[in-house]
N, C-alpha and C. Protein backbone atom coordinates (compact mmCIF):
# COMPACT_ATOMS: atom_id res chain seq x y z
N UNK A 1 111.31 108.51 88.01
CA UNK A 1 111.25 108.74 89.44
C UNK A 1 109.90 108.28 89.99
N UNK A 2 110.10 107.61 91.50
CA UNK A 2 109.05 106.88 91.61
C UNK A 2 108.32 107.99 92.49
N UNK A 3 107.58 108.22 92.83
CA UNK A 3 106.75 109.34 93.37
C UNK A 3 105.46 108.92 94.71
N UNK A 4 106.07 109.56 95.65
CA UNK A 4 105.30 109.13 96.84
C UNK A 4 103.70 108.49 96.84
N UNK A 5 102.82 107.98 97.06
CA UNK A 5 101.47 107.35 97.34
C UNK A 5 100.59 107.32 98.38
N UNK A 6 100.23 107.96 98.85
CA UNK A 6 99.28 108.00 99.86
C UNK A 6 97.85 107.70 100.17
N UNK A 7 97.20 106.92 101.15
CA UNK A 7 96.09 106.39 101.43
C UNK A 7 95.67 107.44 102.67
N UNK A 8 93.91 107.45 102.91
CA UNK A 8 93.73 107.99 104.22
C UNK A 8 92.90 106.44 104.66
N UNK A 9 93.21 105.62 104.83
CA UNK A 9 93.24 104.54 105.50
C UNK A 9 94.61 103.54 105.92
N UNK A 10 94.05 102.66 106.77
CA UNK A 10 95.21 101.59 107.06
C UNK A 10 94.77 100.10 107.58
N UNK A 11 94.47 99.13 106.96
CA UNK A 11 93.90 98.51 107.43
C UNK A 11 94.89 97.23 107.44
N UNK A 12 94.63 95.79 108.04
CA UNK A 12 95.34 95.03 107.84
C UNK A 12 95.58 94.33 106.58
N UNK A 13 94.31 94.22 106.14
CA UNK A 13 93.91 93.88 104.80
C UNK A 13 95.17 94.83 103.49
N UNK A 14 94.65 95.85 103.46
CA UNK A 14 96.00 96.99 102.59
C UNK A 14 97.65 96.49 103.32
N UNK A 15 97.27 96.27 103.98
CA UNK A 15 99.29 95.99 104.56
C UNK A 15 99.18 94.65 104.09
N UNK A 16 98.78 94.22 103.88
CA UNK A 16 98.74 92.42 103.36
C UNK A 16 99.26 92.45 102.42
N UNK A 17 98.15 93.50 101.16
CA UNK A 17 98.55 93.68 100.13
C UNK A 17 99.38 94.36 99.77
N UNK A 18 99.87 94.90 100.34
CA UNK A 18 101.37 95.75 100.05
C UNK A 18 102.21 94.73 100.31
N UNK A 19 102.42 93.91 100.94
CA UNK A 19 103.47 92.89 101.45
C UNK A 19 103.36 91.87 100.96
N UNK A 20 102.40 91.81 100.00
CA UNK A 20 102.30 90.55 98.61
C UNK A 20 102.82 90.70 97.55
N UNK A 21 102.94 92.26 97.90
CA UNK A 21 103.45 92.83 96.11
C UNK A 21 104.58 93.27 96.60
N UNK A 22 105.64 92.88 97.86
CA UNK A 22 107.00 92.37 98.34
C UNK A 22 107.57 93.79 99.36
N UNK A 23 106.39 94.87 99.33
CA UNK A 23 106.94 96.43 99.95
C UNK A 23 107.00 95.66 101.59
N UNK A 24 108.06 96.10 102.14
CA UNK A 24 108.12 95.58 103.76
C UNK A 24 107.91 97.36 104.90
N UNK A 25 107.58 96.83 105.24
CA UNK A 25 106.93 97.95 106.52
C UNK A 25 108.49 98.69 106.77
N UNK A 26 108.34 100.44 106.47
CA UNK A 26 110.09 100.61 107.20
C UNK A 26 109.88 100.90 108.50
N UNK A 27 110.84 100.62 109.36
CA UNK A 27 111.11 100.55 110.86
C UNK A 27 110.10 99.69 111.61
N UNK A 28 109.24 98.95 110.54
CA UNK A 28 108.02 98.69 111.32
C UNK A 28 106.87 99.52 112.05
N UNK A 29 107.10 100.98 111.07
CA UNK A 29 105.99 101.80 111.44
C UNK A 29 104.23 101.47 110.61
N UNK A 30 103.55 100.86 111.69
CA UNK A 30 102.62 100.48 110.82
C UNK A 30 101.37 101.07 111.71
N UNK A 31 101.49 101.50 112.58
CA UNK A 31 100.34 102.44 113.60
C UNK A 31 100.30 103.88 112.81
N UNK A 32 98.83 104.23 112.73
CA UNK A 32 98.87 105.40 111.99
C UNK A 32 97.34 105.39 111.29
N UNK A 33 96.67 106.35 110.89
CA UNK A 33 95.42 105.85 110.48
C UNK A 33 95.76 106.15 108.71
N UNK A 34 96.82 106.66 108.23
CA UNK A 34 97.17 106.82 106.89
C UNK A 34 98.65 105.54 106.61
N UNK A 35 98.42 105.31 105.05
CA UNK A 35 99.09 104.75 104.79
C UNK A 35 100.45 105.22 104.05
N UNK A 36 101.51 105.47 103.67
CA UNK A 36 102.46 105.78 102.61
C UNK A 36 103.34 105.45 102.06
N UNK A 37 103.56 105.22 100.64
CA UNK A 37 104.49 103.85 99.85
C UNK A 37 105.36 104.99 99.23
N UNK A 38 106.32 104.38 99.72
CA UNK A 38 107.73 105.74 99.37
C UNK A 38 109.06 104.91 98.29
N UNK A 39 109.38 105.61 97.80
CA UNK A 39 110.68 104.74 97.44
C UNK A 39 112.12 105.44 98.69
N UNK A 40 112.42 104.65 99.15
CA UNK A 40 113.72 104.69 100.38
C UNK A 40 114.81 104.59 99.63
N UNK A 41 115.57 105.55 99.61
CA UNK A 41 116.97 105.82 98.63
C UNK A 41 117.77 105.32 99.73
N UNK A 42 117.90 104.85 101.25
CA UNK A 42 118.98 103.76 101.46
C UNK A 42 119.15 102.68 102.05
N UNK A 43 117.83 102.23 101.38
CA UNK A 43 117.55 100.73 101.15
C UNK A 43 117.33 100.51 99.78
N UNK A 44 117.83 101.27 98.36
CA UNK A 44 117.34 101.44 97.10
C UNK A 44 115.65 100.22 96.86
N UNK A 45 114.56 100.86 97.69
CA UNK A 45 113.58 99.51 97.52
C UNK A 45 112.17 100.72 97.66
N UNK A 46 110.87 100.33 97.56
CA UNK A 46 109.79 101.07 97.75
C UNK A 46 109.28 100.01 99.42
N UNK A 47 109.14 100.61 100.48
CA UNK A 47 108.61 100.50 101.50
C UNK A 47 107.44 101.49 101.89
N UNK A 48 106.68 100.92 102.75
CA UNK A 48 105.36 101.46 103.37
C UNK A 48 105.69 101.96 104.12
N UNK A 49 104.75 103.01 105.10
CA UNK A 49 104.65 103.28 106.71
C UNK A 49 103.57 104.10 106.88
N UNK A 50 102.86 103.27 108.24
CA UNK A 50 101.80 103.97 108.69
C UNK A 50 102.14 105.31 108.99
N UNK A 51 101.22 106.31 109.44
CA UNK A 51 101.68 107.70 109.88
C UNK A 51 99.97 108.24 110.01
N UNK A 52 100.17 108.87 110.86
CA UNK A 52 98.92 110.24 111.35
C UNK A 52 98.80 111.38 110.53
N UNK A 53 97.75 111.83 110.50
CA UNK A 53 97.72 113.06 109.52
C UNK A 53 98.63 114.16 109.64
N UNK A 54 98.98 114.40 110.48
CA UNK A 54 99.62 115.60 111.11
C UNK A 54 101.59 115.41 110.52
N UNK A 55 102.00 113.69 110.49
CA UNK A 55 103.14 113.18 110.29
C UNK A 55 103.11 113.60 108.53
N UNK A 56 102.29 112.85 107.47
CA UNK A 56 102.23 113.47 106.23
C UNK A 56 102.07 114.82 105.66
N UNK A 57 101.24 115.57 106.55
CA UNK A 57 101.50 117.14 105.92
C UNK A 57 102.58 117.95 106.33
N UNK A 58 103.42 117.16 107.37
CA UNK A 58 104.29 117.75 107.50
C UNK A 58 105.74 116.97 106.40
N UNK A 59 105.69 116.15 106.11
CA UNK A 59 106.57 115.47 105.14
C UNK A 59 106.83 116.11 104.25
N UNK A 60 107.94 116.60 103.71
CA UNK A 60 108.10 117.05 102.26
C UNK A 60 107.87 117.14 100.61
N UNK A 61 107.36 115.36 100.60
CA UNK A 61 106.74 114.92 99.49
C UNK A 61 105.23 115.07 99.35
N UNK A 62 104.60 115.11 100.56
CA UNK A 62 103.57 115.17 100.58
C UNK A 62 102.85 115.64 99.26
N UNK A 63 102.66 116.82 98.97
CA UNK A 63 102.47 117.65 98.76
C UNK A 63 102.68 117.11 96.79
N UNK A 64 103.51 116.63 96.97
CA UNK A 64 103.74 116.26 95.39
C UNK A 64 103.57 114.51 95.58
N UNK A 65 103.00 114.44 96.29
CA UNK A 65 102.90 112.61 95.67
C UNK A 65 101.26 112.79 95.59
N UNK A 66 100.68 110.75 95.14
CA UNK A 66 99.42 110.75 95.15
C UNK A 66 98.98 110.83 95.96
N UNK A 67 97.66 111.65 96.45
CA UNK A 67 97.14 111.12 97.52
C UNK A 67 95.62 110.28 96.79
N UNK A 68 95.47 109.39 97.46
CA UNK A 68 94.24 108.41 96.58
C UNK A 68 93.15 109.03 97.66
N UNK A 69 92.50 108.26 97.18
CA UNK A 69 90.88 108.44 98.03
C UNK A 69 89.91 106.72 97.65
N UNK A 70 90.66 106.00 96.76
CA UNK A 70 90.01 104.74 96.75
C UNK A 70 91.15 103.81 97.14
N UNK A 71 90.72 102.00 97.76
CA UNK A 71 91.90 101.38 97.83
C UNK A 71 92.28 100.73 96.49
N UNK A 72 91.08 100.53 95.48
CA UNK A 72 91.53 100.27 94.00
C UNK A 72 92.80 101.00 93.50
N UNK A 73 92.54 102.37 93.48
CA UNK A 73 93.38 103.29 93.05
C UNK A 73 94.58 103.68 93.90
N UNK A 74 94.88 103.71 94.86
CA UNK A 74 95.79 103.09 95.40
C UNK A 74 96.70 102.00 95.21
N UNK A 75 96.53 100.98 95.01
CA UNK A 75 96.83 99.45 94.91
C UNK A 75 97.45 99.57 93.60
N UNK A 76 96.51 100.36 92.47
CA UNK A 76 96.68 100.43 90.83
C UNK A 76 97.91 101.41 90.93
N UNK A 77 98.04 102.40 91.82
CA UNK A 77 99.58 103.05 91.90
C UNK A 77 100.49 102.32 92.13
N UNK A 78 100.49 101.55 93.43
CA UNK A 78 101.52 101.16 93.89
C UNK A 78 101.55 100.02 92.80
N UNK A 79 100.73 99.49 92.32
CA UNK A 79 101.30 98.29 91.69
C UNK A 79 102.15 98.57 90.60
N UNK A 80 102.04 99.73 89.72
CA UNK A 80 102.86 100.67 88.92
C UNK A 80 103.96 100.90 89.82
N UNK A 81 103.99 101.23 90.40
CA UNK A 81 105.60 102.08 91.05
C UNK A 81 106.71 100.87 91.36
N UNK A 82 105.48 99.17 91.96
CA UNK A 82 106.45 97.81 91.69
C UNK A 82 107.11 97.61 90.53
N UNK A 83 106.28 97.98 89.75
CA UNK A 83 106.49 97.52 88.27
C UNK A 83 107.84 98.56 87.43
N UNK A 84 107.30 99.34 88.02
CA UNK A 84 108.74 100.23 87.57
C UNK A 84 109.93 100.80 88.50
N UNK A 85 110.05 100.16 89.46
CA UNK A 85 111.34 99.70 90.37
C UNK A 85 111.97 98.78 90.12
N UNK A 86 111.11 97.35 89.55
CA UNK A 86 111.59 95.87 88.88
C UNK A 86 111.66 96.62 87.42
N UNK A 87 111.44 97.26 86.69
CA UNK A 87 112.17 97.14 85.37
C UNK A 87 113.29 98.46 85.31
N UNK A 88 113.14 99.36 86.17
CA UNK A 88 114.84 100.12 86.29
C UNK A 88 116.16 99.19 87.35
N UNK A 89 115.64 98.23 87.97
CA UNK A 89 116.99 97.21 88.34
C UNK A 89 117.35 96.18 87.60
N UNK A 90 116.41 95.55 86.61
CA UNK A 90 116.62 95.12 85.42
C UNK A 90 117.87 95.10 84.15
């Protein structure tokens, strides 16, 4: 199970890189000063979305996903959670 990811940034630069490593923005929510890489059970895919602080603590996963504090460590999650979305559709 892939397990929520969270940034307290959002920059254009991090959405770049999320969208290199193929995650697409859901609804096109990308305003927000936090970032969050979810796996979407109905789009079976891992997508991003910006969000405000107030939008994540109120989320359900919150609470049990990562929250990072570096964009290394961040990036080093999500790039894991790519990696193991492409080898369970495999």
């Amino acid at each position: 199970m892939i397990v929520p990811i969270f940034i307290k940034q959002n920059t254009l630069e991090l959405r770049q890189k999320l969208s290199d490593l193929g995650l697409s923005c859901n609804n096109g929510k990308w305003m927000g000063q936090y970032l969050a890489v979810f796996y979407l059970q109905e789009k079976d895919k891992l997508v991003y979305v910006g969000s405000p602080e107030y939008d994540l603590k109120n989320c359900p996963d919150y609470s049990k996903g990562i929250i990072c504090t570096s964009e290394d460590r961040f990036m080093e999650f999500v790039t894991n959670a790519v990696n193991e979305e492409r080898e369970t559709k495999a």
